[in-house]
PDB file of N, CA and C in Angstrom:
ATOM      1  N   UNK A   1      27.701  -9.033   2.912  1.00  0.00           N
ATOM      2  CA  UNK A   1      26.442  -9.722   2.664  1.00  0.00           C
ATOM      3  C   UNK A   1      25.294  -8.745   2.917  1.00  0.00           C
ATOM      4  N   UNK A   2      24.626  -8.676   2.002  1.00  0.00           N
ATOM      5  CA  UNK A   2      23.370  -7.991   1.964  1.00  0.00           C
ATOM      6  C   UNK A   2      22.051  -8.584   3.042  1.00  0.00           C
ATOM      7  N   UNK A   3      21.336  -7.665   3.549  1.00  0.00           N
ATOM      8  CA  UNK A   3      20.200  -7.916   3.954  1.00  0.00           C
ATOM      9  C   UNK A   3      19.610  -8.943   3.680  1.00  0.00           C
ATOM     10  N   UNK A   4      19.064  -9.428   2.351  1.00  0.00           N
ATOM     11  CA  UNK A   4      18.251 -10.109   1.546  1.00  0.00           C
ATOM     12  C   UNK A   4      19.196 -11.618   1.610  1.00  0.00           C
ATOM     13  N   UNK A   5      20.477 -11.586   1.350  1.00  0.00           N
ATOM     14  CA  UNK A   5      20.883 -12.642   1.197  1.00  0.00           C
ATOM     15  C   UNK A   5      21.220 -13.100   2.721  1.00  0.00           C
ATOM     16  N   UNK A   6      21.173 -12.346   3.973  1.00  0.00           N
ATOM     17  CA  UNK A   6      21.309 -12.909   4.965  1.00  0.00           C
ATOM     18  C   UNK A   6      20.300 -13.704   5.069  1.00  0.00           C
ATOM     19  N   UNK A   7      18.787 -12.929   4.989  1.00  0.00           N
ATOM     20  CA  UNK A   7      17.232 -13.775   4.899  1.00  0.00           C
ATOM     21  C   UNK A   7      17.196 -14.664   4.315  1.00  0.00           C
ATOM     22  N   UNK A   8      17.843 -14.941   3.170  1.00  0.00           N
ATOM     23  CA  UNK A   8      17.728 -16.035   1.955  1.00  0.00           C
ATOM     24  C   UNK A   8      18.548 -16.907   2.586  1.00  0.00           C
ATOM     25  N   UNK A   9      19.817 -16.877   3.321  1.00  0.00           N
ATOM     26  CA  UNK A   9      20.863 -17.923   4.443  1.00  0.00           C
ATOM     27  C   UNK A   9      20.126 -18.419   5.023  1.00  0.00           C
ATOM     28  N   UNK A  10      19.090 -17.815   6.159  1.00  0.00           N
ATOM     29  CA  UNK A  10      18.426 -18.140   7.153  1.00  0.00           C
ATOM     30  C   UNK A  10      17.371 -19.256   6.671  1.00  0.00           C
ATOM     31  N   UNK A  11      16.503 -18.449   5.318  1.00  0.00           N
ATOM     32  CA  UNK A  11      15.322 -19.467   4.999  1.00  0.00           C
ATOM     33  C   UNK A  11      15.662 -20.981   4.579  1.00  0.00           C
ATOM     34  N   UNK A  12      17.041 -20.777   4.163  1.00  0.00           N
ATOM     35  CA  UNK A  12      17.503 -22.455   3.282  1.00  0.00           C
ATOM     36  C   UNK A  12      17.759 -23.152   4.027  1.00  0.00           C
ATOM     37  N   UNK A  13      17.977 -22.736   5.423  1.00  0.00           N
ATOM     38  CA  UNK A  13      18.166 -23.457   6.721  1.00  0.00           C
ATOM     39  C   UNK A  13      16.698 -24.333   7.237  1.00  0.00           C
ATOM     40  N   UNK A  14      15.593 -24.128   6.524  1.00  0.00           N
ATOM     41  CA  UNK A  14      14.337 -24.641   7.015  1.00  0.00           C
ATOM     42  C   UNK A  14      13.907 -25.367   6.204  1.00  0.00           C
ATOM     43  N   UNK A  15      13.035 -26.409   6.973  1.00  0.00           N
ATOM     44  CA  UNK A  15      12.581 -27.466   5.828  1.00  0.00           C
ATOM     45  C   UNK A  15      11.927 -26.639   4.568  1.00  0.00           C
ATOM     46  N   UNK A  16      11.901 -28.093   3.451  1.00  0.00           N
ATOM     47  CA  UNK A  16      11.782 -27.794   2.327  1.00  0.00           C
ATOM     48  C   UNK A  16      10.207 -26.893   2.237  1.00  0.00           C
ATOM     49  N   UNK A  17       9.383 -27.473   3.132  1.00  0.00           N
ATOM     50  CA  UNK A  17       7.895 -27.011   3.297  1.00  0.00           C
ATOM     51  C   UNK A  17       8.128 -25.850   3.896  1.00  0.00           C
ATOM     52  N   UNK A  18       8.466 -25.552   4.645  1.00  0.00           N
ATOM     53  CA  UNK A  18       8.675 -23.634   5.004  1.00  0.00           C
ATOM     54  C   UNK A  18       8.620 -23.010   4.038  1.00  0.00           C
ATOM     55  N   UNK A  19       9.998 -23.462   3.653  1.00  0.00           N
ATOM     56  CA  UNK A  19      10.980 -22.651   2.591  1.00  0.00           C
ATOM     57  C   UNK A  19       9.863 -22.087   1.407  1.00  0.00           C
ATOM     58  N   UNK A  20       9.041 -23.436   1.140  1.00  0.00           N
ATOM     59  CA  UNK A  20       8.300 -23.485  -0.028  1.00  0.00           C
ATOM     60  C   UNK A  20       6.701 -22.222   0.480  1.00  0.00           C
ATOM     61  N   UNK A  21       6.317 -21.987   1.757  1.00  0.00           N
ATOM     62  CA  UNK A  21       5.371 -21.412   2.445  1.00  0.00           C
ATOM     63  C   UNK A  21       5.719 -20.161   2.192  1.00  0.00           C
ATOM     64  N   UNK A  22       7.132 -19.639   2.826  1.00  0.00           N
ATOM     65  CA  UNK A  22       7.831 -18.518   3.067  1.00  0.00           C
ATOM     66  C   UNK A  22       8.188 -17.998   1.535  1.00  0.00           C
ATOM     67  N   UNK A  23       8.558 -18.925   0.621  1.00  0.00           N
ATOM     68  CA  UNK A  23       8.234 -18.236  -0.947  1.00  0.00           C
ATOM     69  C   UNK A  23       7.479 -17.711  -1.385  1.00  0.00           C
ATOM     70  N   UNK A  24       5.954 -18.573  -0.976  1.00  0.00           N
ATOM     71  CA  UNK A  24       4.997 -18.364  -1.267  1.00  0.00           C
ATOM     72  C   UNK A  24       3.950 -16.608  -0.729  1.00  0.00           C
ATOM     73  N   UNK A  25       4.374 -16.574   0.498  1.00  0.00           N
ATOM     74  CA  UNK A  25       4.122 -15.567   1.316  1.00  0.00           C
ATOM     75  C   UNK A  25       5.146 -14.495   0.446  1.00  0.00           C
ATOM     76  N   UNK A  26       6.191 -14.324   0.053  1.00  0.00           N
ATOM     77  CA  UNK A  26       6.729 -13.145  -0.812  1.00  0.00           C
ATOM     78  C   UNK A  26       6.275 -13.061  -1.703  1.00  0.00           C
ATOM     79  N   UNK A  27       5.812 -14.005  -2.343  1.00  0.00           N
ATOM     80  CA  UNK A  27       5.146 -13.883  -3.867  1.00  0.00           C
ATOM     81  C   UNK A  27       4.216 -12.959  -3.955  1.00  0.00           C
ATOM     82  N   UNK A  28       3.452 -13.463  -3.134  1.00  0.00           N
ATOM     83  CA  UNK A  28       2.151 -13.019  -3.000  1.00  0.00           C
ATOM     84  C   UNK A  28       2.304 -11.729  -2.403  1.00  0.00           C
ATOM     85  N   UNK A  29       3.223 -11.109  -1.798  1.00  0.00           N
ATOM     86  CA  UNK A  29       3.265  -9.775  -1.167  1.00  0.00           C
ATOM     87  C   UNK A  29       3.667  -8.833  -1.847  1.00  0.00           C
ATOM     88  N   UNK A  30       4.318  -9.375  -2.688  1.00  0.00           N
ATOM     89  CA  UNK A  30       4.923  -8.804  -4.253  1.00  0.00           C
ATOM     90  C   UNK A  30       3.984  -8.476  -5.322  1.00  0.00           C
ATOM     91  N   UNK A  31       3.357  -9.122  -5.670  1.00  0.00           N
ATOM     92  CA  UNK A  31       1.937  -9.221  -6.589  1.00  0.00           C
ATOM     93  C   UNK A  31       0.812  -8.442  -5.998  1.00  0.00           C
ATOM     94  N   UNK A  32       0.732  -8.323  -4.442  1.00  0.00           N
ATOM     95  CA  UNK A  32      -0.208  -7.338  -4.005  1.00  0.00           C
ATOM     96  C   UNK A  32       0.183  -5.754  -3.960  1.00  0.00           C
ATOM     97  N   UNK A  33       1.586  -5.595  -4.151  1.00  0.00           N
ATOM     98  CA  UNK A  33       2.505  -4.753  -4.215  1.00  0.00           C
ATOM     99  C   UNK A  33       2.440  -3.912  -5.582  1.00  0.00           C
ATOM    100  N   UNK A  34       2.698  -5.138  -6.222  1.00  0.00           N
ATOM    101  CA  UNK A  34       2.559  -4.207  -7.860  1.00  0.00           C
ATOM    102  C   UNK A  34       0.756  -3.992  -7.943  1.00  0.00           C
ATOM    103  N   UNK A  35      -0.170  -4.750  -7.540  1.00  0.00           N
ATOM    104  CA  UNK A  35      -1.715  -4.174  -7.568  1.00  0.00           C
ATOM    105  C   UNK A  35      -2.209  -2.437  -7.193  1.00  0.00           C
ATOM    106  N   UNK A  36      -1.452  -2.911  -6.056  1.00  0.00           N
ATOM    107  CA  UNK A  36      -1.553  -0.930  -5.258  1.00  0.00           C
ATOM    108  C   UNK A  36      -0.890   0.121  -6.275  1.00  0.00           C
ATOM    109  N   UNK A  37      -0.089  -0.442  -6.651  1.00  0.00           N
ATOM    110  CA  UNK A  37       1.024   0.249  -6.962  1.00  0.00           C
ATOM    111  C   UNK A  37       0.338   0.877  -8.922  1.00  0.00           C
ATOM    112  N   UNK A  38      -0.238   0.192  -8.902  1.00  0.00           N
ATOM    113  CA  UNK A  38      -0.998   0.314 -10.869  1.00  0.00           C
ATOM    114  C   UNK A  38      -2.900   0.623 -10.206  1.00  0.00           C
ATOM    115  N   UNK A  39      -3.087   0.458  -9.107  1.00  0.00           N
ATOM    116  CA  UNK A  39      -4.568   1.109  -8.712  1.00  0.00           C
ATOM    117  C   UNK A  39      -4.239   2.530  -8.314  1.00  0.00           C
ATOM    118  N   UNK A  40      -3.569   3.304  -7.741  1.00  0.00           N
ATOM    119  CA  UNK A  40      -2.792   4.305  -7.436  1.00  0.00           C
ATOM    120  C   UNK A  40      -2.843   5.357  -8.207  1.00  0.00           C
ATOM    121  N   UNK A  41      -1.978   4.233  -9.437  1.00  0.00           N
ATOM    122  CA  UNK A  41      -1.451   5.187 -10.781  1.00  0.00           C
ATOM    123  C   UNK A  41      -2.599   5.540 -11.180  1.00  0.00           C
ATOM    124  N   UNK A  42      -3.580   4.558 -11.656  1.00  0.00           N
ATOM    125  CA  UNK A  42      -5.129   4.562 -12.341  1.00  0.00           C
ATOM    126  C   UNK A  42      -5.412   6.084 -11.946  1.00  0.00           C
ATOM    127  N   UNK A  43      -5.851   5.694 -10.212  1.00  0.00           N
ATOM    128  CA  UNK A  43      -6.550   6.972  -9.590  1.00  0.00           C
ATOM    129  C   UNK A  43      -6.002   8.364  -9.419  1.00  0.00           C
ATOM    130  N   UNK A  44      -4.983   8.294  -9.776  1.00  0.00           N
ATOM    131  CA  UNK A  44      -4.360   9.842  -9.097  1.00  0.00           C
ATOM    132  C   UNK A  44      -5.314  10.762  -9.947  1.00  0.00           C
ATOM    133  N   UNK A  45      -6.056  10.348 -11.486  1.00  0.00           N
ATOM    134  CA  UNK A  45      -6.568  11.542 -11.691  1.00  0.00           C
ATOM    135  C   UNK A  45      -7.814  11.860 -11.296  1.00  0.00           C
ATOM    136  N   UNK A  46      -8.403  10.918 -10.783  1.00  0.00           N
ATOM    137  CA  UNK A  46      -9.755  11.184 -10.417  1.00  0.00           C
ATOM    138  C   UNK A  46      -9.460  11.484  -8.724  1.00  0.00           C
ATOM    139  N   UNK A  47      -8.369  11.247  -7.952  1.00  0.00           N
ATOM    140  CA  UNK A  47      -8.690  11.687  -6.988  1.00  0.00           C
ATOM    141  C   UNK A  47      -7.994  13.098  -7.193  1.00  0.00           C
ATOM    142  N   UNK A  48      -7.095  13.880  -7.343  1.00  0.00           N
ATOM    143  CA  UNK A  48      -6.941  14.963  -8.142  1.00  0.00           C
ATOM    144  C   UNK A  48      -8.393  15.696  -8.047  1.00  0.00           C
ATOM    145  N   UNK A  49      -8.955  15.013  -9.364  1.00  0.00           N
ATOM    146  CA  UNK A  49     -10.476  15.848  -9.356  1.00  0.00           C
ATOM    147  C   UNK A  49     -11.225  16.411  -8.348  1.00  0.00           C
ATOM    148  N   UNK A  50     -11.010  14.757  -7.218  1.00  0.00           N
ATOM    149  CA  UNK A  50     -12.102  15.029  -5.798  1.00  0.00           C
ATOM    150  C   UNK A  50     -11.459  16.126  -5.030  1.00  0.00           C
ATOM    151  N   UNK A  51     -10.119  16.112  -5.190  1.00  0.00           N
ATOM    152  CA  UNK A  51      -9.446  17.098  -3.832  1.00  0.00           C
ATOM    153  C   UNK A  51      -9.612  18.443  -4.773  1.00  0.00           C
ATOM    154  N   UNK A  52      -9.799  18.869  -6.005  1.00  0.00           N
ATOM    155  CA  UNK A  52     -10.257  19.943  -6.758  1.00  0.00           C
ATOM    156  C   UNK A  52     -12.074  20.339  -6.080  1.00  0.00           C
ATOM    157  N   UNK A  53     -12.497  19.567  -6.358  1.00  0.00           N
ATOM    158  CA  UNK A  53     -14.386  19.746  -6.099  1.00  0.00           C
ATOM    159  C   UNK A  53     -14.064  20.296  -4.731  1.00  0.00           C
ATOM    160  N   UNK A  54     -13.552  19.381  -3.421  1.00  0.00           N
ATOM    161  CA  UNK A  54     -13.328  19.356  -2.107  1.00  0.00           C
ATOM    162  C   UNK A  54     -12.728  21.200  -1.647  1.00  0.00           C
ATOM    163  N   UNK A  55     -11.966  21.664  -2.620  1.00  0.00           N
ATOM    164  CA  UNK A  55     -11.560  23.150  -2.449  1.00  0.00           C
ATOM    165  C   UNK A  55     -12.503  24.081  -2.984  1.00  0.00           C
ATOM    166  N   UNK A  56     -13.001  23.629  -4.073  1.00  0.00           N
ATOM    167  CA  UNK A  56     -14.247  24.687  -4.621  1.00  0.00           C
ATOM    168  C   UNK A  56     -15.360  24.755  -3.552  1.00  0.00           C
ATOM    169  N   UNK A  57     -15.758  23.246  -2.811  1.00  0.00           N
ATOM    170  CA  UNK A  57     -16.638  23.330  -1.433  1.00  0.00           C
ATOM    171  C   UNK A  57     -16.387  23.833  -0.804  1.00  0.00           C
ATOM    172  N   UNK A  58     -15.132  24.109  -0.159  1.00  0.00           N
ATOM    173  CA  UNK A  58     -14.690  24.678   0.955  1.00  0.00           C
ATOM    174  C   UNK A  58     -14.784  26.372   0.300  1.00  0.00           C
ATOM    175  N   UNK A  59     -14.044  26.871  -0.324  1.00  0.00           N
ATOM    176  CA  UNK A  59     -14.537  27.866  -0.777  1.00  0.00           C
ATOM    177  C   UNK A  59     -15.587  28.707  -0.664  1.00  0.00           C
ATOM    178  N   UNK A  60     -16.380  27.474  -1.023  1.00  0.00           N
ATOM    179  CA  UNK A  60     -18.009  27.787  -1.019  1.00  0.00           C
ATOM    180  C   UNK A  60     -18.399  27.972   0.461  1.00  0.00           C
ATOM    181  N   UNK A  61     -17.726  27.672   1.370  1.00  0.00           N
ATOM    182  CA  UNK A  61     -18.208  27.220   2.741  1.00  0.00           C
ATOM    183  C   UNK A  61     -19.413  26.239   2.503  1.00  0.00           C
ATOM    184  N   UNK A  62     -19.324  25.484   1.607  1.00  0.00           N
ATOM    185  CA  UNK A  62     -20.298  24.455   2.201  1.00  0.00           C
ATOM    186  C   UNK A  62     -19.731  23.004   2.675  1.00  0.00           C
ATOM    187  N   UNK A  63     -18.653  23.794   3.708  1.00  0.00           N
ATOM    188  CA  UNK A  63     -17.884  22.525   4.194  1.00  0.00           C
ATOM    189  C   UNK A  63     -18.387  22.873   5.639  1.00  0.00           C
ATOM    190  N   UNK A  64     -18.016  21.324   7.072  1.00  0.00           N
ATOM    191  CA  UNK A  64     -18.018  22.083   7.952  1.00  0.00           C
ATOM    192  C   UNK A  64     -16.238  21.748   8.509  1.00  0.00           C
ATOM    193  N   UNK A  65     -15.988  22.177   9.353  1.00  0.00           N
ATOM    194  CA  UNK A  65     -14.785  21.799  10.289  1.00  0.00           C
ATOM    195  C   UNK A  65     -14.901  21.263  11.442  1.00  0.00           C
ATOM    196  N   UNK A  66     -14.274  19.813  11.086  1.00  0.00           N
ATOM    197  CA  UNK A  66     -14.217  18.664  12.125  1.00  0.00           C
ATOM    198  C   UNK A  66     -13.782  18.422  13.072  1.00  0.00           C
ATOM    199  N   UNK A  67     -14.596  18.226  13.749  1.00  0.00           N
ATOM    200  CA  UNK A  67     -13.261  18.295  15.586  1.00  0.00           C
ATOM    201  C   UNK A  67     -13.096  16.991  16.054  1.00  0.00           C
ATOM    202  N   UNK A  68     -11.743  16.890  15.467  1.00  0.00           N
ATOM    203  CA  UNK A  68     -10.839  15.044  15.973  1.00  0.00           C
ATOM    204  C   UNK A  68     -11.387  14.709  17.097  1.00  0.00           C
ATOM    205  N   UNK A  69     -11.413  15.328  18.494  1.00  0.00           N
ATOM    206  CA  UNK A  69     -12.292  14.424  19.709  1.00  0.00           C
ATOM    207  C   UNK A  69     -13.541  13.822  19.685  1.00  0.00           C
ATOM    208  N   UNK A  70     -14.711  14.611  18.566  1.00  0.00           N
ATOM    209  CA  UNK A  70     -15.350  14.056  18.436  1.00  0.00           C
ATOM    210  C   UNK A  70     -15.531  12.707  17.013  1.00  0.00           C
ATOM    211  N   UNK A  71     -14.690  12.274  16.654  1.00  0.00           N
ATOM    212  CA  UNK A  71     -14.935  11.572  15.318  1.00  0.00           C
ATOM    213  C   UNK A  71     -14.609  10.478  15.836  1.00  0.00           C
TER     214      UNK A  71
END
């Protein structure tokens, strides 16, 4: 028995209103899942770009260097 179908044993064990909550709560974690997951894709080229500009700055030294204790 798999992981998933142990969870799926456990949930059918709870009232129908859980069951129906606890669906609901995957759904939705799933759907926020595939959102990230296609905003991500969108951006990789524009953030690409920024971490391109971000090396030509540094380059330039018109960066400074950050010291973690103070941030």
């Amino acid at each position: 028995m798999t992981r998933l179908e142990l969870a799926f044993s456990e949930i059918q064990k709870l009232p129908a209103t859980e069951q129906n909550e606890f669906a609901a709560w995957i759904l939705e974690e799933l759907r926020s899942e595939q959102r990230w997951t296609k905003l991500f894709a969108k951006s990789s080229d524009m953030l690409s770009h920024l971490a391109d500009e971000a090396l030509v700055e540094n380059k330039a030294n018109k960066t400074e260097n950050l010291d973690p204790e103070t941030l």
